[in-house]
N, C-alpha and C. Protein backbone atom coordinates (compact mmCIF):
# COMPACT_ATOMS: atom_id res chain seq x y z
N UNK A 1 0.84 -1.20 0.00
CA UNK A 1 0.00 0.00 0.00
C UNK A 1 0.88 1.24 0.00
N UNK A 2 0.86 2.18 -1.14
CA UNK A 2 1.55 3.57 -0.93
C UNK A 2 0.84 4.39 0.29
N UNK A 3 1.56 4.87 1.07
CA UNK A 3 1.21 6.27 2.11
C UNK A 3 1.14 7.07 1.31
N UNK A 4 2.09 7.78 0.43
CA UNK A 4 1.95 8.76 -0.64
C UNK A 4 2.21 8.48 -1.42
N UNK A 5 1.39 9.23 -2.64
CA UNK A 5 1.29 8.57 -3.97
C UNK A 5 1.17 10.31 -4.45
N UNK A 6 2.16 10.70 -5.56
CA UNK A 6 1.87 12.12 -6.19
C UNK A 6 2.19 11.88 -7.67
N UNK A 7 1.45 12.37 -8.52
CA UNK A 7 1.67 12.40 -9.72
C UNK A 7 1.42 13.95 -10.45
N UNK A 8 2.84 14.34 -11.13
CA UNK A 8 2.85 15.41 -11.91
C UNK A 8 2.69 16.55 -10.79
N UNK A 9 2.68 15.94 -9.68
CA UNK A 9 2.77 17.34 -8.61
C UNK A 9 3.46 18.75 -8.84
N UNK A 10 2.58 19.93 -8.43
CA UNK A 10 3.24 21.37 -9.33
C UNK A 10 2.57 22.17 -8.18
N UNK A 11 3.46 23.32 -7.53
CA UNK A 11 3.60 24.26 -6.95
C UNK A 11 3.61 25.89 -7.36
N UNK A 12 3.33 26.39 -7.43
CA UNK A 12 3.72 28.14 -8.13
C UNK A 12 3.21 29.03 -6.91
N UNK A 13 4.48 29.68 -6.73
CA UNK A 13 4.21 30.67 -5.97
C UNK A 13 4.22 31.88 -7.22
N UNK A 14 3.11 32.47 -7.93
CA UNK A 14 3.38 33.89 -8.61
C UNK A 14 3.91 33.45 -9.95
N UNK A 15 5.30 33.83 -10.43
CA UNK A 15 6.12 33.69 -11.29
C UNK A 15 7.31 32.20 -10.66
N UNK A 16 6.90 32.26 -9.58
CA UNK A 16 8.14 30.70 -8.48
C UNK A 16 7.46 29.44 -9.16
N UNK A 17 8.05 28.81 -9.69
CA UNK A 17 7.80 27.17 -10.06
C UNK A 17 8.84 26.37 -8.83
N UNK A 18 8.24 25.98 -8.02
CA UNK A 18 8.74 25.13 -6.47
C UNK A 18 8.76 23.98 -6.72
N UNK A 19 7.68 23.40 -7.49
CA UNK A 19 7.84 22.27 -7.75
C UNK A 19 7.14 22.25 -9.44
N UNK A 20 7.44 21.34 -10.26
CA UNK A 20 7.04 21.00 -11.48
C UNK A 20 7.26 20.24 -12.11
N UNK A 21 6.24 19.14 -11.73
CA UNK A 21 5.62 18.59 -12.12
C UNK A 21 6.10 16.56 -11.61
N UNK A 22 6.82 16.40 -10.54
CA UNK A 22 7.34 15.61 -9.64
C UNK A 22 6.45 14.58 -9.37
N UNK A 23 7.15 13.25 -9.65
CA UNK A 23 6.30 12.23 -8.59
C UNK A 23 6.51 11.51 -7.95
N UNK A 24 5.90 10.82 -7.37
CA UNK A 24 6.91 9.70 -6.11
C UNK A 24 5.52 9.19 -5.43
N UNK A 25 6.40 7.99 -4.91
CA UNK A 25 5.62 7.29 -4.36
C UNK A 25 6.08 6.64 -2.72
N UNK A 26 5.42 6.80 -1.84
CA UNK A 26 5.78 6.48 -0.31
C UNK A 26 5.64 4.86 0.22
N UNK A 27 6.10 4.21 -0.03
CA UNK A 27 5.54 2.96 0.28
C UNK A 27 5.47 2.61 2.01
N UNK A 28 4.36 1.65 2.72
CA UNK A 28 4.04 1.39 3.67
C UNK A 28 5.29 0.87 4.41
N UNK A 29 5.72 1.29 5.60
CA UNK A 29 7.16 0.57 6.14
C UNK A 29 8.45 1.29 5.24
N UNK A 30 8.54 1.81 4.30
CA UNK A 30 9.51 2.38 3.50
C UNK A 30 10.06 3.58 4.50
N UNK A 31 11.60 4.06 4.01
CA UNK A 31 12.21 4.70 5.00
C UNK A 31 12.27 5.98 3.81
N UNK A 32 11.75 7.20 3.53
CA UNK A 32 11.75 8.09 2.67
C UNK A 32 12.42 9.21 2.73
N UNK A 33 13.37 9.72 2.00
CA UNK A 33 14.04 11.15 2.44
C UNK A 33 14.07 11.80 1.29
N UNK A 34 13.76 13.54 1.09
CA UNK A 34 13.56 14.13 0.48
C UNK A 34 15.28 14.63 0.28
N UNK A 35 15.98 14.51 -1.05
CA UNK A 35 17.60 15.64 -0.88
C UNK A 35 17.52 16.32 -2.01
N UNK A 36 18.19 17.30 -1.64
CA UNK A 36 18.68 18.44 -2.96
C UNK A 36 19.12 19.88 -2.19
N UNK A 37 19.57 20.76 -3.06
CA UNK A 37 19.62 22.13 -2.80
C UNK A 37 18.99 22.34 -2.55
N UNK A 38 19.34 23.73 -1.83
CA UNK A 38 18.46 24.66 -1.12
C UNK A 38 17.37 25.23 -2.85
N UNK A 39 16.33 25.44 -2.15
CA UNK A 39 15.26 26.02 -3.13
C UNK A 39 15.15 24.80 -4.52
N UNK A 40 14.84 23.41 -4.18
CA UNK A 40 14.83 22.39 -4.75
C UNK A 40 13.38 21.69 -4.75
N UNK A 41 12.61 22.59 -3.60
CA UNK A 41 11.13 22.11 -3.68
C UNK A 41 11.16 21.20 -2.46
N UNK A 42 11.74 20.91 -1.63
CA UNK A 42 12.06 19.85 -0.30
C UNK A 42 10.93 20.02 0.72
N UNK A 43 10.91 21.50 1.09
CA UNK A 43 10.25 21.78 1.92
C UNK A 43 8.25 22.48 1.65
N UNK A 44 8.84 22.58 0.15
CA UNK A 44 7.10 22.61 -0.43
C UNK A 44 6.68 21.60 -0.29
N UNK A 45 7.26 20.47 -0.78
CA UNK A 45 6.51 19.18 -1.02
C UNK A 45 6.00 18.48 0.12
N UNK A 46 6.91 18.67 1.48
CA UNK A 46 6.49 18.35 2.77
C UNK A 46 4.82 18.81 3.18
N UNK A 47 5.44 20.35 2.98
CA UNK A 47 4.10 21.57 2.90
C UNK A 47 2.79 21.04 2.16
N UNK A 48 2.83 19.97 1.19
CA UNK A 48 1.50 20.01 1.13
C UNK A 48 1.45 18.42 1.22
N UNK A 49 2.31 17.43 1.69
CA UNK A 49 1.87 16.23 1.88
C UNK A 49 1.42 16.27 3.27
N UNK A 50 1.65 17.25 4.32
CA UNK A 50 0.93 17.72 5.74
C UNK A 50 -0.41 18.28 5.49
N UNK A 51 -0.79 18.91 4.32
CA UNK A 51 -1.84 20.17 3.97
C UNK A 51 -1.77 21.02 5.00
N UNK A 52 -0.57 21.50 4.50
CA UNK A 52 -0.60 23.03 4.87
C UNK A 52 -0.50 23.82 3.74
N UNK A 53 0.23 23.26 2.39
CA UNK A 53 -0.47 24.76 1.65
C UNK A 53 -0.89 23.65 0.09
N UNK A 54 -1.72 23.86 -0.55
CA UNK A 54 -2.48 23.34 -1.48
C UNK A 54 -1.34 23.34 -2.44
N UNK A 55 -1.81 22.29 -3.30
CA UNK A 55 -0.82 21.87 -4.76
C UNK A 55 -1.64 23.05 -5.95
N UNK A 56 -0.84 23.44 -6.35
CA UNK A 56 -0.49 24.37 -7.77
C UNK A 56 -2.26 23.21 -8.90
N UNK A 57 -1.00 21.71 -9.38
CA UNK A 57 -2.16 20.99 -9.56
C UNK A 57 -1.32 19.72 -9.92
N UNK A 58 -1.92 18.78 -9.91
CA UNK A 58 -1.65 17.13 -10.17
C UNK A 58 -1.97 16.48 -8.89
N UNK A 59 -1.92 15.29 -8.45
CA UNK A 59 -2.29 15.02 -7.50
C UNK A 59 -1.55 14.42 -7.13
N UNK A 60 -2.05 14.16 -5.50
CA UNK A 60 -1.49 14.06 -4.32
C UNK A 60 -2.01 13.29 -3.15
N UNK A 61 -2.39 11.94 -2.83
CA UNK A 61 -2.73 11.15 -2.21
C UNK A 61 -2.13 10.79 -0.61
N UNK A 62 -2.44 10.82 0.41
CA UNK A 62 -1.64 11.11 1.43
C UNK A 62 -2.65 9.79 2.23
N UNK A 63 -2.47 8.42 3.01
CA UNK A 63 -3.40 7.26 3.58
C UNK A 63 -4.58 7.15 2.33
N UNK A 64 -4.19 7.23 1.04
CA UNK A 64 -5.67 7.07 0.24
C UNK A 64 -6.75 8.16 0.14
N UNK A 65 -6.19 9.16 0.46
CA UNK A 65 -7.18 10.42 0.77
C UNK A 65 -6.61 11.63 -0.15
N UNK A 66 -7.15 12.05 -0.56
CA UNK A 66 -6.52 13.39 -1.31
C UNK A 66 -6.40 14.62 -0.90
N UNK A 67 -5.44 15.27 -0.29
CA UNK A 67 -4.83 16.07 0.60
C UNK A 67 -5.99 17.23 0.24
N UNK A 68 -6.52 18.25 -0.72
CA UNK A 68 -7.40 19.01 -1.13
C UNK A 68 -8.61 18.30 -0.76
N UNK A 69 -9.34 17.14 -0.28
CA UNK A 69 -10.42 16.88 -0.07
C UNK A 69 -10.29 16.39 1.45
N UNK A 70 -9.76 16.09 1.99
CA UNK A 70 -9.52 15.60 3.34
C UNK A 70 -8.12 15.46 4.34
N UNK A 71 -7.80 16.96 4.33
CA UNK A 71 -6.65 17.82 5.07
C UNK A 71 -7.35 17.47 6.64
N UNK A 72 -8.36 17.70 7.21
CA UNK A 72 -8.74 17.28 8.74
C UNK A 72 -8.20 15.42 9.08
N UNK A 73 -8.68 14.85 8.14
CA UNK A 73 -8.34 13.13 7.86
C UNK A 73 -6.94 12.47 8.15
N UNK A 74 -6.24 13.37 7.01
CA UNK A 74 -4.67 13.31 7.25
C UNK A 74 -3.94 13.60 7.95
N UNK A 75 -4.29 15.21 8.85
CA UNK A 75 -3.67 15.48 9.54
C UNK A 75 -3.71 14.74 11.24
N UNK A 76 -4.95 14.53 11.18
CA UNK A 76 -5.15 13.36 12.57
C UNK A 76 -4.45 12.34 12.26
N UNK A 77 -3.91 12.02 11.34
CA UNK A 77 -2.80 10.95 11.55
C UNK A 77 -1.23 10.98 11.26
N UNK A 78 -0.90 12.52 10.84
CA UNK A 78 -0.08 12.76 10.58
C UNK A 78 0.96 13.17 11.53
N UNK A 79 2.21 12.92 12.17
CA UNK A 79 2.49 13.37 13.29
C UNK A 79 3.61 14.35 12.70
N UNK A 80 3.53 15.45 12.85
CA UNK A 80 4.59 16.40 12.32
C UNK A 80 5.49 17.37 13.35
N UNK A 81 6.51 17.33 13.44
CA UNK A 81 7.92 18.14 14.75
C UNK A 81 8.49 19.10 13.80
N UNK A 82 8.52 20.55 14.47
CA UNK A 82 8.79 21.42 13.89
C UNK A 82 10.00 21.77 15.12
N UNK A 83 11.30 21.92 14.90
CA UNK A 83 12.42 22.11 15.73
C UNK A 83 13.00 23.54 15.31
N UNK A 84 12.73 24.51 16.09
CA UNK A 84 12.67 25.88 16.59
C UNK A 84 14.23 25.99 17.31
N UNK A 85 15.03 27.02 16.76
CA UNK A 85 16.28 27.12 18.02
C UNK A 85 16.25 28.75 17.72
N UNK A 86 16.13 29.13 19.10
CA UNK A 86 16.01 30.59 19.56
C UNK A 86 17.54 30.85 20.26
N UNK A 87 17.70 32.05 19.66
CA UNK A 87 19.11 32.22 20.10
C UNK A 87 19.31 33.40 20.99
């Protein structure tokens, strides 16, 4: 069973292409890591496999659910750590 499943996934901030047009697939038990440069789309793609910010367009499947139709669904099972260092 894929956890995430994205096809042709696409981002635009304005004139920003973040992501275009990417796919991948998460498999169940699979160990997944996102790499690249800075401004490589790493941290968009996180951004909307959590739904926190909506896909541009293509889709995006997150437990069988489609992140634009059931962001409350996913996120109750999603456990996400945001690590803050204040200086």
């Amino acid at each position: 069973m894929n956890i995430v499943s994205a096809k042709n996934l696409t981002k635009n901030y304005t004139s920003l292409h973040a992501l275009d047009g990417i796919d991948f697939e998460i498999k169940e038990g699979e160990c997944f890591g996102f790499l690249g440069p800075n401004g490589a789309g790493k941290t968009t793609a996180m951004s909307i496999i959590y739904c926190f910010v909506p896909p541009t367009s293509g889709d995006i499947n997150v437990f069988g659910m489609d992140v634009t139709k059931h962001p409350g669904e996913i996120k109750a099972r999603l456990g996400v750590m945001c690590v803050c260092k204040i200086f």
